[in-house]
PDB file of N, CA and C in Angstrom:
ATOM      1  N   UNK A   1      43.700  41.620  70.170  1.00  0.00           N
ATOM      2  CA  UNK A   1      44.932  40.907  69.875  1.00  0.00           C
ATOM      3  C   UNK A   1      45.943  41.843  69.182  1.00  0.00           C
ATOM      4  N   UNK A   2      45.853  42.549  68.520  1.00  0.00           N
ATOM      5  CA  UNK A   2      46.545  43.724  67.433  1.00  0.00           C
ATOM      6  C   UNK A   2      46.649  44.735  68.777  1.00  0.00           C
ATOM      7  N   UNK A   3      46.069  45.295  69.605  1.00  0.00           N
ATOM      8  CA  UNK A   3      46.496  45.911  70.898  1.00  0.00           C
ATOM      9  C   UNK A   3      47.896  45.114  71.499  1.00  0.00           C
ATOM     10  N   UNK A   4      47.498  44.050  71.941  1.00  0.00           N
ATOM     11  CA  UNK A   4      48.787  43.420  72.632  1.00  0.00           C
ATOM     12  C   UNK A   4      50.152  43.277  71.616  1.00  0.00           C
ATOM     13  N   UNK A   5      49.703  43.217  70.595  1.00  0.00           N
ATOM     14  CA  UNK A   5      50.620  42.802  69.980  1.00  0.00           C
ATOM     15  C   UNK A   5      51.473  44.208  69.735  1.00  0.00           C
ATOM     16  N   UNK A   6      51.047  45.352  69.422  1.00  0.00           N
ATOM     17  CA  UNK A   6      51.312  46.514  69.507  1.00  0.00           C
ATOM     18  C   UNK A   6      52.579  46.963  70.326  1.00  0.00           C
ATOM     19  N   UNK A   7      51.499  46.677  71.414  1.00  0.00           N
ATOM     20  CA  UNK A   7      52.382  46.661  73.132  1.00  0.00           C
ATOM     21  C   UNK A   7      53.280  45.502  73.457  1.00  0.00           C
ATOM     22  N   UNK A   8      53.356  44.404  72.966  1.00  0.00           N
ATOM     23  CA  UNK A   8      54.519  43.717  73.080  1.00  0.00           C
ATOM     24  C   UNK A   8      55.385  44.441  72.455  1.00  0.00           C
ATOM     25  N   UNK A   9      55.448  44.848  70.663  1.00  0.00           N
ATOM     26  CA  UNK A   9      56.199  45.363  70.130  1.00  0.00           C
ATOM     27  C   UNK A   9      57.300  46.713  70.792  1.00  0.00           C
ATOM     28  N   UNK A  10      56.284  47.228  71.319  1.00  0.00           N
ATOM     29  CA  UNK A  10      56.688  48.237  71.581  1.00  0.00           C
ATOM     30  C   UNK A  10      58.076  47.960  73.603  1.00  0.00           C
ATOM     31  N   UNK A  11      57.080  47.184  73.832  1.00  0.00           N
ATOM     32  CA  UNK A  11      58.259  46.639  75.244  1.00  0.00           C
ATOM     33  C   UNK A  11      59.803  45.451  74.671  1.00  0.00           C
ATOM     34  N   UNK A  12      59.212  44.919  73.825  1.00  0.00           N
ATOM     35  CA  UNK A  12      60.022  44.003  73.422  1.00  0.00           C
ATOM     36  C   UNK A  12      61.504  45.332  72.685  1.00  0.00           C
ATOM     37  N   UNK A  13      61.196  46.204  71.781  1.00  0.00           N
ATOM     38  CA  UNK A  13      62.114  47.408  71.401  1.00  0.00           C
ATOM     39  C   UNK A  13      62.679  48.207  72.580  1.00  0.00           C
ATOM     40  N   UNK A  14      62.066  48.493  73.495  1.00  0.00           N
ATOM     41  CA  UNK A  14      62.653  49.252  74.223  1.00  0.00           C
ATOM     42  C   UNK A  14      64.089  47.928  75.172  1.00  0.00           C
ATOM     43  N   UNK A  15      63.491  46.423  75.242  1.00  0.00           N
ATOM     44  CA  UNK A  15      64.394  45.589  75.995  1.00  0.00           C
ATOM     45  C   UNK A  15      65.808  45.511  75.121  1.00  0.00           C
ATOM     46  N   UNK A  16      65.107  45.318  74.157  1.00  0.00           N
ATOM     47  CA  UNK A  16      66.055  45.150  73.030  1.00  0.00           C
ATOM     48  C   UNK A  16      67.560  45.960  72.422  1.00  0.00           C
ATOM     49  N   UNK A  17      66.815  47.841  73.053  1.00  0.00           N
ATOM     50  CA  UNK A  17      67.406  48.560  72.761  1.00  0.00           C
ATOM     51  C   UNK A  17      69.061  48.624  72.679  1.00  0.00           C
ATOM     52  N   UNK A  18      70.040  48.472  72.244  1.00  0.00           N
ATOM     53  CA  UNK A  18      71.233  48.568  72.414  1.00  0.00           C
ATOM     54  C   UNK A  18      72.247  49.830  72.811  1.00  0.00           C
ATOM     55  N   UNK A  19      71.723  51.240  72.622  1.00  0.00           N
ATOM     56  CA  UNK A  19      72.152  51.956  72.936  1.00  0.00           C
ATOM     57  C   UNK A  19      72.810  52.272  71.569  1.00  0.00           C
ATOM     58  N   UNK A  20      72.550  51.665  70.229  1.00  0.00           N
ATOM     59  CA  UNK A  20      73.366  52.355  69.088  1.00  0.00           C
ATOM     60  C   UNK A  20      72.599  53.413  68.283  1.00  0.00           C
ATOM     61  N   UNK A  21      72.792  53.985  67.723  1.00  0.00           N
ATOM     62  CA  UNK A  21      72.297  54.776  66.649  1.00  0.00           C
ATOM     63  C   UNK A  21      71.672  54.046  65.865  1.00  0.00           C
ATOM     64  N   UNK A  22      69.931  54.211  65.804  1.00  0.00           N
ATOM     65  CA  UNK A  22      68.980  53.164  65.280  1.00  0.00           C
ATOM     66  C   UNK A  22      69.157  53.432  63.358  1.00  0.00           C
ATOM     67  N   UNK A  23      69.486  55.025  63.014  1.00  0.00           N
ATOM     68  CA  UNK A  23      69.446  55.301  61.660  1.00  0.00           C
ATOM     69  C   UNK A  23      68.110  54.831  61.111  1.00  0.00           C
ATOM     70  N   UNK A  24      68.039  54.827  59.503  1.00  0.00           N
ATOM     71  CA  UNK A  24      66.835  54.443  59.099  1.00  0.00           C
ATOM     72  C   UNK A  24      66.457  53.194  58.610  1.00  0.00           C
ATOM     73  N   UNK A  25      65.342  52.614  57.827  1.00  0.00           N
ATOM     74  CA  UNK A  25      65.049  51.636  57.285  1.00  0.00           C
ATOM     75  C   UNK A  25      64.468  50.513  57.879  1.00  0.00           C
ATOM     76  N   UNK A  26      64.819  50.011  59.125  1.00  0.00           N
ATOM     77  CA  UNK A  26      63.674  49.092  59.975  1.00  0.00           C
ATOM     78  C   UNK A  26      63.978  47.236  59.936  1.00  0.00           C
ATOM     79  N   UNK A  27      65.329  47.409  58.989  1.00  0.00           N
ATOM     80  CA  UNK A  27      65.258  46.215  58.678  1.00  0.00           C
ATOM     81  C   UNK A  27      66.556  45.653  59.659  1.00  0.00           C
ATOM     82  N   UNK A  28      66.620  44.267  59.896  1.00  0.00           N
ATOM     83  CA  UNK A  28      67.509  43.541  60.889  1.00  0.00           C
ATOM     84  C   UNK A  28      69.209  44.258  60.797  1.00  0.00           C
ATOM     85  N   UNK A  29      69.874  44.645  61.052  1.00  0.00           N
ATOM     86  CA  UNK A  29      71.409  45.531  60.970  1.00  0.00           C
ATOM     87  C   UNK A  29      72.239  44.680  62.221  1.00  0.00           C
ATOM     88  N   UNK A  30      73.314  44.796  61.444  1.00  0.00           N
ATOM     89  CA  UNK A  30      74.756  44.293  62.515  1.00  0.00           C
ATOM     90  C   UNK A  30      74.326  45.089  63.434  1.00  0.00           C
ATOM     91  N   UNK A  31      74.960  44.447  64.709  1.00  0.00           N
ATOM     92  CA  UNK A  31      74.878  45.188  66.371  1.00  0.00           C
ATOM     93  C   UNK A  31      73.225  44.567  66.605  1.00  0.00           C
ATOM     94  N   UNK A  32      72.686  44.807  66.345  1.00  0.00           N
ATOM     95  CA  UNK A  32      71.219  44.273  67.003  1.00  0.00           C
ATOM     96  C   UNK A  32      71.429  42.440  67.455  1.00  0.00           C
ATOM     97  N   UNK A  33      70.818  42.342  68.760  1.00  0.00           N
ATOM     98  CA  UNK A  33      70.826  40.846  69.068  1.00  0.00           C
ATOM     99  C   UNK A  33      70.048  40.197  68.534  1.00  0.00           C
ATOM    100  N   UNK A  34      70.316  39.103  68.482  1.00  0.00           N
ATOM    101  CA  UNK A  34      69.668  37.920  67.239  1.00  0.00           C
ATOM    102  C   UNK A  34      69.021  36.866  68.429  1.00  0.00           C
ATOM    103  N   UNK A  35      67.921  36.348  67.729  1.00  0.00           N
ATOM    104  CA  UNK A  35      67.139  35.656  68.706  1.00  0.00           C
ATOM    105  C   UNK A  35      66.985  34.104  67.648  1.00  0.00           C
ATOM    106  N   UNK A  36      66.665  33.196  68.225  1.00  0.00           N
ATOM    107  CA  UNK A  36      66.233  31.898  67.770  1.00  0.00           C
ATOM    108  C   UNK A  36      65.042  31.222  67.898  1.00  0.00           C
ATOM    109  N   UNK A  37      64.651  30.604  67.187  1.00  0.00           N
ATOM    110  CA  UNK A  37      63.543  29.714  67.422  1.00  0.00           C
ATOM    111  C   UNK A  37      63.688  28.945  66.528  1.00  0.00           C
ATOM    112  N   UNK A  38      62.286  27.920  66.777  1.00  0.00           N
ATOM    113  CA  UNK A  38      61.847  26.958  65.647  1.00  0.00           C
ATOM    114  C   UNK A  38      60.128  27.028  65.908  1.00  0.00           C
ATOM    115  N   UNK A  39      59.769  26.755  64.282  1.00  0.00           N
ATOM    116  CA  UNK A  39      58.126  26.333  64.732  1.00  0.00           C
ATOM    117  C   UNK A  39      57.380  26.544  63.107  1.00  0.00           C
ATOM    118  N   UNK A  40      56.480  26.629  62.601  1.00  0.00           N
ATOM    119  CA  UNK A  40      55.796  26.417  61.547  1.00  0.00           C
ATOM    120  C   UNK A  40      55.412  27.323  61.142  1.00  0.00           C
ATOM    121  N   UNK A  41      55.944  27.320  59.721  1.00  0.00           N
ATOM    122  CA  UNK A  41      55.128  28.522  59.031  1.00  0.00           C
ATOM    123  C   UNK A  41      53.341  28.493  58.744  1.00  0.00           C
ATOM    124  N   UNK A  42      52.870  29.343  58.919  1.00  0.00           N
ATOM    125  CA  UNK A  42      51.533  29.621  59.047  1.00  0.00           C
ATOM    126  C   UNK A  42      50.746  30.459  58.108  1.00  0.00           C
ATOM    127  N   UNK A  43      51.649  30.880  57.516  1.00  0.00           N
ATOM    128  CA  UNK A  43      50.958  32.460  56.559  1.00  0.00           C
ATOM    129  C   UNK A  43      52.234  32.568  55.585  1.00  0.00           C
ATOM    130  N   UNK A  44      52.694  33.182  54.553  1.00  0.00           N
ATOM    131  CA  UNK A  44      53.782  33.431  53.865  1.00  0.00           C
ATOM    132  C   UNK A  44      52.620  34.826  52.890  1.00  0.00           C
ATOM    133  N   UNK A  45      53.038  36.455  53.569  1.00  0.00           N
ATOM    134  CA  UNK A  45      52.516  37.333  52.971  1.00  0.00           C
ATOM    135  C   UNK A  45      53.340  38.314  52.773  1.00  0.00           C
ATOM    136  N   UNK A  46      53.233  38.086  51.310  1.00  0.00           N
ATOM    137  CA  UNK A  46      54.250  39.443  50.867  1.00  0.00           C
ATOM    138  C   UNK A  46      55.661  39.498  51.802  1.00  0.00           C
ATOM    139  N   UNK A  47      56.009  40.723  52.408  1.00  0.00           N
ATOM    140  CA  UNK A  47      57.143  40.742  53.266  1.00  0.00           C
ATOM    141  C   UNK A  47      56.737  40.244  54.546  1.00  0.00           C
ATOM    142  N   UNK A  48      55.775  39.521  55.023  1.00  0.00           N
ATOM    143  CA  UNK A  48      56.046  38.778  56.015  1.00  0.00           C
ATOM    144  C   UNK A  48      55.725  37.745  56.089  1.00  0.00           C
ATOM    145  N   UNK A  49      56.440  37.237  56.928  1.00  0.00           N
ATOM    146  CA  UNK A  49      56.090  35.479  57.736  1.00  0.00           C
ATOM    147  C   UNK A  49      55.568  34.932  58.848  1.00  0.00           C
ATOM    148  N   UNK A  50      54.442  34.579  58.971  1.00  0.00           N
ATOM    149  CA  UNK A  50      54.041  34.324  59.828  1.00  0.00           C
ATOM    150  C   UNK A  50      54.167  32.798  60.518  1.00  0.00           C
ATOM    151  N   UNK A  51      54.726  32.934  61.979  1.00  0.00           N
ATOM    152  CA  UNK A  51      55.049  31.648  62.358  1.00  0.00           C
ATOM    153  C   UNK A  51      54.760  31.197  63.744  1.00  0.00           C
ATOM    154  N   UNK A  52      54.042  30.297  63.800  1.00  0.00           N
ATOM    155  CA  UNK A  52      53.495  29.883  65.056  1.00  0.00           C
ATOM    156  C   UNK A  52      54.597  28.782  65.969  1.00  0.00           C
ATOM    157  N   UNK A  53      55.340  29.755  66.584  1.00  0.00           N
ATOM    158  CA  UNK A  53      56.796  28.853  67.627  1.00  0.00           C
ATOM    159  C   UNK A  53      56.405  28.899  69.136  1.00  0.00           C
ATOM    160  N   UNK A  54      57.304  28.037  69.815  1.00  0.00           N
ATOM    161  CA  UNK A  54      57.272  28.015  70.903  1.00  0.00           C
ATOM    162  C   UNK A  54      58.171  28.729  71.397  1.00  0.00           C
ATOM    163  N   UNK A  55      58.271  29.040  73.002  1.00  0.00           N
ATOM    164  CA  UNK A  55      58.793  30.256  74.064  1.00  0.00           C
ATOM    165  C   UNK A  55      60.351  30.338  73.655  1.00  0.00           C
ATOM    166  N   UNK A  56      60.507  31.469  73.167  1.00  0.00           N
ATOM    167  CA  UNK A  56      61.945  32.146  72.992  1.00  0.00           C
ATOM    168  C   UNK A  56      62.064  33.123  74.007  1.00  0.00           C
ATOM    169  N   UNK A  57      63.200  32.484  74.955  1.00  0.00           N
ATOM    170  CA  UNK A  57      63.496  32.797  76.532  1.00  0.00           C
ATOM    171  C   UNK A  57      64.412  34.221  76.372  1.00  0.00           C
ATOM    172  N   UNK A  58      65.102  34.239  75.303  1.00  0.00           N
ATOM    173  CA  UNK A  58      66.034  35.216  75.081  1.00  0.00           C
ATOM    174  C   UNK A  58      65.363  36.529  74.702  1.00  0.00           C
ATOM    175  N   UNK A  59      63.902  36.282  74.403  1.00  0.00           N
ATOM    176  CA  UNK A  59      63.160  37.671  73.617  1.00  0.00           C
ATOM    177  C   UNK A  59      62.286  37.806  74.781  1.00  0.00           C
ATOM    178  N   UNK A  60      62.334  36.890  75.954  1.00  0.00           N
ATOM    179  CA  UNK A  60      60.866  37.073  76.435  1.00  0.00           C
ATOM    180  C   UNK A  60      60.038  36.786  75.962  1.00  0.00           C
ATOM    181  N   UNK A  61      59.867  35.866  74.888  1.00  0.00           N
ATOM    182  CA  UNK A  61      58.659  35.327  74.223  1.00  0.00           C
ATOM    183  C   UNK A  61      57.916  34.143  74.802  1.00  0.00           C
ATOM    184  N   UNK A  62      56.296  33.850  75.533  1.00  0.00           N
ATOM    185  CA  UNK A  62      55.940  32.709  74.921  1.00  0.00           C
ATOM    186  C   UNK A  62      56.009  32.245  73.661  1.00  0.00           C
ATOM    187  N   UNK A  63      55.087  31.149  73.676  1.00  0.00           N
ATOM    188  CA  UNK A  63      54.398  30.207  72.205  1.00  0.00           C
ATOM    189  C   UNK A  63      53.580  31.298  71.588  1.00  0.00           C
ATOM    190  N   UNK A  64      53.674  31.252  70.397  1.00  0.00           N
ATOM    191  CA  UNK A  64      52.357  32.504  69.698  1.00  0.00           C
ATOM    192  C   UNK A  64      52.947  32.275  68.305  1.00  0.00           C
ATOM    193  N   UNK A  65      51.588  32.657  67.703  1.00  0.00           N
ATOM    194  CA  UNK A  65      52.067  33.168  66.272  1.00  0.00           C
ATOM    195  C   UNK A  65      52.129  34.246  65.785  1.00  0.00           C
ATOM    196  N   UNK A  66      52.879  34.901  65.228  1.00  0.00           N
ATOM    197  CA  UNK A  66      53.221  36.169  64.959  1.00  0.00           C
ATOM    198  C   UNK A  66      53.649  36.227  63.769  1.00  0.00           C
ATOM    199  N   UNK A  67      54.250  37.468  62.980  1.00  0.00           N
ATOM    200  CA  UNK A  67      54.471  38.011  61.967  1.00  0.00           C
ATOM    201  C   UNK A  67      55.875  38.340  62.074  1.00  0.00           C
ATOM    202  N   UNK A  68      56.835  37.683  61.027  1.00  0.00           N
ATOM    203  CA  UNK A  68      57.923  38.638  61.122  1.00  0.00           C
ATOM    204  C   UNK A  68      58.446  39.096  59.509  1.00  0.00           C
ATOM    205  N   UNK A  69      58.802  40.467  59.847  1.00  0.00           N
ATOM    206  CA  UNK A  69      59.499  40.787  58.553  1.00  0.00           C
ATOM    207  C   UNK A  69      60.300  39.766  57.798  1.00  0.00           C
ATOM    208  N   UNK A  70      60.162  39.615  56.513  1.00  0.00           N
ATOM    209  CA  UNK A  70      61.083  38.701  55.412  1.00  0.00           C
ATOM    210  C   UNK A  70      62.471  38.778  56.201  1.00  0.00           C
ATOM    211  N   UNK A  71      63.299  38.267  55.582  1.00  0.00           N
ATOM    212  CA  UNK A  71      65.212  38.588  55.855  1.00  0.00           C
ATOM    213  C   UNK A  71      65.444  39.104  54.192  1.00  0.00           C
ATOM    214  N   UNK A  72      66.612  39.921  54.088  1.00  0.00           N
ATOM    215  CA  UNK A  72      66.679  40.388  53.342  1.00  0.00           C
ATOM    216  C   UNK A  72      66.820  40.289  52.009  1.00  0.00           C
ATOM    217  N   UNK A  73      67.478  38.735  52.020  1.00  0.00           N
ATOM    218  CA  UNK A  73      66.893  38.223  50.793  1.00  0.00           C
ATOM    219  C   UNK A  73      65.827  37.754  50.147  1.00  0.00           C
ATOM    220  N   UNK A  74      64.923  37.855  50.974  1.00  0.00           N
ATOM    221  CA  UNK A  74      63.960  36.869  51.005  1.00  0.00           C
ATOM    222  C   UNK A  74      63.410  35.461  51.334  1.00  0.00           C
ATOM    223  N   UNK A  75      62.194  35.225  51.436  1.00  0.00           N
ATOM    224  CA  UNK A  75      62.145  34.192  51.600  1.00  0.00           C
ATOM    225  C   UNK A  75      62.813  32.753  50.769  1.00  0.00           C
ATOM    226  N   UNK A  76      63.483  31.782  51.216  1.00  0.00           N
ATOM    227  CA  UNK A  76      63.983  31.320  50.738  1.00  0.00           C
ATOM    228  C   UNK A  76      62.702  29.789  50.056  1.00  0.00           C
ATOM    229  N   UNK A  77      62.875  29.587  48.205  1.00  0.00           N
ATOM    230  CA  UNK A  77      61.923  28.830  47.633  1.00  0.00           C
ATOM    231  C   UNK A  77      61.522  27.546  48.651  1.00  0.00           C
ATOM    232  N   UNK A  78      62.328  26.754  49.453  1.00  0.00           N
ATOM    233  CA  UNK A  78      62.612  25.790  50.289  1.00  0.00           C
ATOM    234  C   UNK A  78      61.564  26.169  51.382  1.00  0.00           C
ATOM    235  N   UNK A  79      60.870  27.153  52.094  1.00  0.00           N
ATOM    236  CA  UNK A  79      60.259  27.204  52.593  1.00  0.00           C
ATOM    237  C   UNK A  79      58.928  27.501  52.443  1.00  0.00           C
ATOM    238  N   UNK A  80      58.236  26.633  53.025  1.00  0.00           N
ATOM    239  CA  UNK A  80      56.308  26.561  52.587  1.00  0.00           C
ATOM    240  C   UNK A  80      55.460  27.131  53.671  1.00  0.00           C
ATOM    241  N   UNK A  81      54.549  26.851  53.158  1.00  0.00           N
ATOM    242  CA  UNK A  81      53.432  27.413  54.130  1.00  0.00           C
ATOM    243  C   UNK A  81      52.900  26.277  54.969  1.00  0.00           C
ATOM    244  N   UNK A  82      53.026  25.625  56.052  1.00  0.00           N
ATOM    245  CA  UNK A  82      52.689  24.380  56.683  1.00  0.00           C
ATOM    246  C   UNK A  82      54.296  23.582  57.280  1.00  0.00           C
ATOM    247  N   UNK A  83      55.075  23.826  56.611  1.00  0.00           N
ATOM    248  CA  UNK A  83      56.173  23.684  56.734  1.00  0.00           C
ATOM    249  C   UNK A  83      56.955  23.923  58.261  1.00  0.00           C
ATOM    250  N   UNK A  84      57.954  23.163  59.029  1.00  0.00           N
ATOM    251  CA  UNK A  84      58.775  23.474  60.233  1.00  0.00           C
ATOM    252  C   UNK A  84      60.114  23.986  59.725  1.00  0.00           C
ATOM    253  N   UNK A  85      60.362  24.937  60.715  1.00  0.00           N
ATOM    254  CA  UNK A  85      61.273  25.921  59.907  1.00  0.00           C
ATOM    255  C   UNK A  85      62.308  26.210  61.240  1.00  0.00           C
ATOM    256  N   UNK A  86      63.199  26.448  61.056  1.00  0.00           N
ATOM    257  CA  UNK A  86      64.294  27.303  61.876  1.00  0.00           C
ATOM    258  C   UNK A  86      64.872  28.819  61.875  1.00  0.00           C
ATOM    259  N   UNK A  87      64.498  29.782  62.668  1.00  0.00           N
ATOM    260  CA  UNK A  87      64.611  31.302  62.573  1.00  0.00           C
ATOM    261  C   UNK A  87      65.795  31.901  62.954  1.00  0.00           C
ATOM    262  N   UNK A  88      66.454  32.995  63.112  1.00  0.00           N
ATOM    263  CA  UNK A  88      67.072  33.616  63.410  1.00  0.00           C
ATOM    264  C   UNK A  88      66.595  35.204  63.441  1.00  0.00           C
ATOM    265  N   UNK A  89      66.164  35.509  64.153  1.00  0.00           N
ATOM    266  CA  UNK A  89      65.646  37.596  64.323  1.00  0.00           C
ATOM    267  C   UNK A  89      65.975  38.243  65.201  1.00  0.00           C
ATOM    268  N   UNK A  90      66.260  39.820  64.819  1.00  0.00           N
ATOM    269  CA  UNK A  90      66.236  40.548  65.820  1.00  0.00           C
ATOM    270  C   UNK A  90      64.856  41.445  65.827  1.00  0.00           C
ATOM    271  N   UNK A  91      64.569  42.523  66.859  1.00  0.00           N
ATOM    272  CA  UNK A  91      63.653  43.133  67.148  1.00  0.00           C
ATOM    273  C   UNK A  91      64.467  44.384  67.038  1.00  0.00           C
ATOM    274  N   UNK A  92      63.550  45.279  66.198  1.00  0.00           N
ATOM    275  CA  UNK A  92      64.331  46.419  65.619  1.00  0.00           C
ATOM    276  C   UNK A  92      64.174  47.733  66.581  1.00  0.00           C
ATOM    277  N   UNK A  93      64.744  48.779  66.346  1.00  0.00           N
ATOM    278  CA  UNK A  93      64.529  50.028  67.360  1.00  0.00           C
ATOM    279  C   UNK A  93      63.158  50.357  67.121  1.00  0.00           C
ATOM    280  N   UNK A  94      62.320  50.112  66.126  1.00  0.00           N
ATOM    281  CA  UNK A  94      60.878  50.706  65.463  1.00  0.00           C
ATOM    282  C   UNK A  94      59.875  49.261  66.462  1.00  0.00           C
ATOM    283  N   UNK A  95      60.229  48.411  66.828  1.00  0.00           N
ATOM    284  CA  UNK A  95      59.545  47.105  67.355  1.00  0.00           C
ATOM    285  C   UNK A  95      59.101  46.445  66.288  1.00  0.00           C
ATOM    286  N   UNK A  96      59.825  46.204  65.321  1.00  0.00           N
ATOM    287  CA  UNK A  96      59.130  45.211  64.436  1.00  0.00           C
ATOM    288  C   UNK A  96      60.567  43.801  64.869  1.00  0.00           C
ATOM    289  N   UNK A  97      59.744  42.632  64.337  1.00  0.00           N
ATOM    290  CA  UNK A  97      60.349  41.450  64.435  1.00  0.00           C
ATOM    291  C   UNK A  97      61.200  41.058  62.835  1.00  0.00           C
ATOM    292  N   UNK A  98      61.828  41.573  62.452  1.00  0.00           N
ATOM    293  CA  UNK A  98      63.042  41.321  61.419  1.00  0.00           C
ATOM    294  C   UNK A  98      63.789  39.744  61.433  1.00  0.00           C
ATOM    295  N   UNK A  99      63.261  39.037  60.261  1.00  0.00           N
ATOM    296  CA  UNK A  99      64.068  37.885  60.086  1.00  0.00           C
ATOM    297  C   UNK A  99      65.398  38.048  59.368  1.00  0.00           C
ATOM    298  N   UNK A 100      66.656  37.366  60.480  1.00  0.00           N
ATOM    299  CA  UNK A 100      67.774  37.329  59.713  1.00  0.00           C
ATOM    300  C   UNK A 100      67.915  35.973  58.718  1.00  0.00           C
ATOM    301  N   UNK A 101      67.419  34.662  59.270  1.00  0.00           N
ATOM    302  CA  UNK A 101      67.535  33.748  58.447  1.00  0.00           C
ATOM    303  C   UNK A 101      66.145  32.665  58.819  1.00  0.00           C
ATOM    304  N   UNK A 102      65.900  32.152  57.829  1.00  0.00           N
ATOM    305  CA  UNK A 102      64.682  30.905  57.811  1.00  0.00           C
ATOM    306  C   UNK A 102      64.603  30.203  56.615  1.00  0.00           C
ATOM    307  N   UNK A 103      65.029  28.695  57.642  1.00  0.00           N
ATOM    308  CA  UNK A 103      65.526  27.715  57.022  1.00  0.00           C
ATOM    309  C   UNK A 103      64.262  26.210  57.547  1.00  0.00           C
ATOM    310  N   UNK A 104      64.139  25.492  56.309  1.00  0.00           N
ATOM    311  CA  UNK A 104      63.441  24.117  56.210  1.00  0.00           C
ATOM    312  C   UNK A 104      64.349  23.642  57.834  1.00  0.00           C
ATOM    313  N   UNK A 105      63.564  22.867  58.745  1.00  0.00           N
ATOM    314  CA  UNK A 105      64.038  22.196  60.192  1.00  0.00           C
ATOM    315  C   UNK A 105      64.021  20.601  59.562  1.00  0.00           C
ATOM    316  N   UNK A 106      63.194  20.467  58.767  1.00  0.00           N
ATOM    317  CA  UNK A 106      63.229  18.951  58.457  1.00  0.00           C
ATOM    318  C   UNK A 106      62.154  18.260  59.038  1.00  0.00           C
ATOM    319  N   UNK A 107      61.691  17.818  60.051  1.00  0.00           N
ATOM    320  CA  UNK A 107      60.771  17.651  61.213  1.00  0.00           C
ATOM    321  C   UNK A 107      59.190  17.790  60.312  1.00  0.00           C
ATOM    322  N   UNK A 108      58.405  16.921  60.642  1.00  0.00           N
ATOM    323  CA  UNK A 108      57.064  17.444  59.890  1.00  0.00           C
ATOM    324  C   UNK A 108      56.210  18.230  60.692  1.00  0.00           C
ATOM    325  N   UNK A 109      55.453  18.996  60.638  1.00  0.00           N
ATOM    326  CA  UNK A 109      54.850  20.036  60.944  1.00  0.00           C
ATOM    327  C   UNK A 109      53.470  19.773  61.824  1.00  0.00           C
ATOM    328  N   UNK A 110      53.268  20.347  62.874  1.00  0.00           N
ATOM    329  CA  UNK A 110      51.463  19.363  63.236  1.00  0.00           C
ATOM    330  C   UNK A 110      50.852  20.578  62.510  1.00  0.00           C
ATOM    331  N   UNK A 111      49.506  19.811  62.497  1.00  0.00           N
ATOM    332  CA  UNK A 111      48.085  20.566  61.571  1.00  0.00           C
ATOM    333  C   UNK A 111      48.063  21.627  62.150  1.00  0.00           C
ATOM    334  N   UNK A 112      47.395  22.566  61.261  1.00  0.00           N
ATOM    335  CA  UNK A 112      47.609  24.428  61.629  1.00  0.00           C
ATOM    336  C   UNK A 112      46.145  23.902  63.009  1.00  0.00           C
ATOM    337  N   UNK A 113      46.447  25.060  64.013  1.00  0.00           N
ATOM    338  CA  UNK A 113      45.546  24.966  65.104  1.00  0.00           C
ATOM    339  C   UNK A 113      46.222  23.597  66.461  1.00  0.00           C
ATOM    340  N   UNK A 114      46.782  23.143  65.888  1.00  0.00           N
ATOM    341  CA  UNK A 114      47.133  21.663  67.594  1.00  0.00           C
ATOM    342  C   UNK A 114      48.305  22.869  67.899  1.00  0.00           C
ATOM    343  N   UNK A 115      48.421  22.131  69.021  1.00  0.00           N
ATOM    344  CA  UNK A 115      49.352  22.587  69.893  1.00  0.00           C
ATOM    345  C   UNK A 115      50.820  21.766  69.460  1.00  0.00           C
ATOM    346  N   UNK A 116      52.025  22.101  70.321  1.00  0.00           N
ATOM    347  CA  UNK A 116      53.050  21.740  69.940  1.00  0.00           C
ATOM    348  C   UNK A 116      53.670  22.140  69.229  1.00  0.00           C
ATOM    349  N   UNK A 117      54.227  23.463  69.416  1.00  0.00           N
ATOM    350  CA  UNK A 117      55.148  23.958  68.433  1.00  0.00           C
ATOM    351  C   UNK A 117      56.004  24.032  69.232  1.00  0.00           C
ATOM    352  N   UNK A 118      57.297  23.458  68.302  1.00  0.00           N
ATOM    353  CA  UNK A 118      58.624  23.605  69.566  1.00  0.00           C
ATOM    354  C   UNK A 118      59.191  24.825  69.664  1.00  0.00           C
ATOM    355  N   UNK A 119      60.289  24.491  70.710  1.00  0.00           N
ATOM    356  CA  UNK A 119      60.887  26.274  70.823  1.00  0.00           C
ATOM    357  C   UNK A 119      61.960  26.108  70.095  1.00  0.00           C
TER     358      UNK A 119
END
């Protein structure tokens, strides 16, 4: 699973690529495209978030749970671990998944493991 995920990372950066000057640091930057979802937080570790959403058509994403970098302020207190949430990320020149914003959806959450996470 950490293989694929690797290799998504790494195809998902190259789609992503914009043609700008990537510079340093790794974290979400103006010019990079911003992607959306919704779906449940699953994990809340250190700088990342882990969130189990459904198919984001714009990234090429199925449903999965994954890891994404904090946003730069951080996680905001309003969001829990079990919790339905609303995202905003881009995918950086390095292939990491960078949150620009994540916000409470309101919506209650199904039990960690069922299916049904919306997109």
């Amino acid at each position: 699973m950490i293989d694929s995920e690797a290799s998504l990372k790494g195809v998902l950066a190259r789609m992503n690529n914009t043609g700008e000057s990537a510079g340093g640091g790794g974290g979400a930057r103006p010019g990079m495209e911003k992607h959306r979802g919704s779906g449940v937080v699953r994990d809340l570790d250190g700088g990342e978030v882990f969130i189990e959403h459904g198919p984001i058509g714009s990234a090429g994403m199925g449903a999965m749970t994954m890891g994404f970098k904090a946003p730069p302020g951080g996680v905001p207190a309003a969001v829990k671990e079990g919790g339905r949430v609303d995202f905003e990320f881009s995918i950086t020149p390095q292939g990491e998944f960078a949150l620009w914003s994540i916000v409470p959806s309101g919506a209650a959450a199904p039990p960690k493991g069922a299916t049904g996470a919306r997109p």
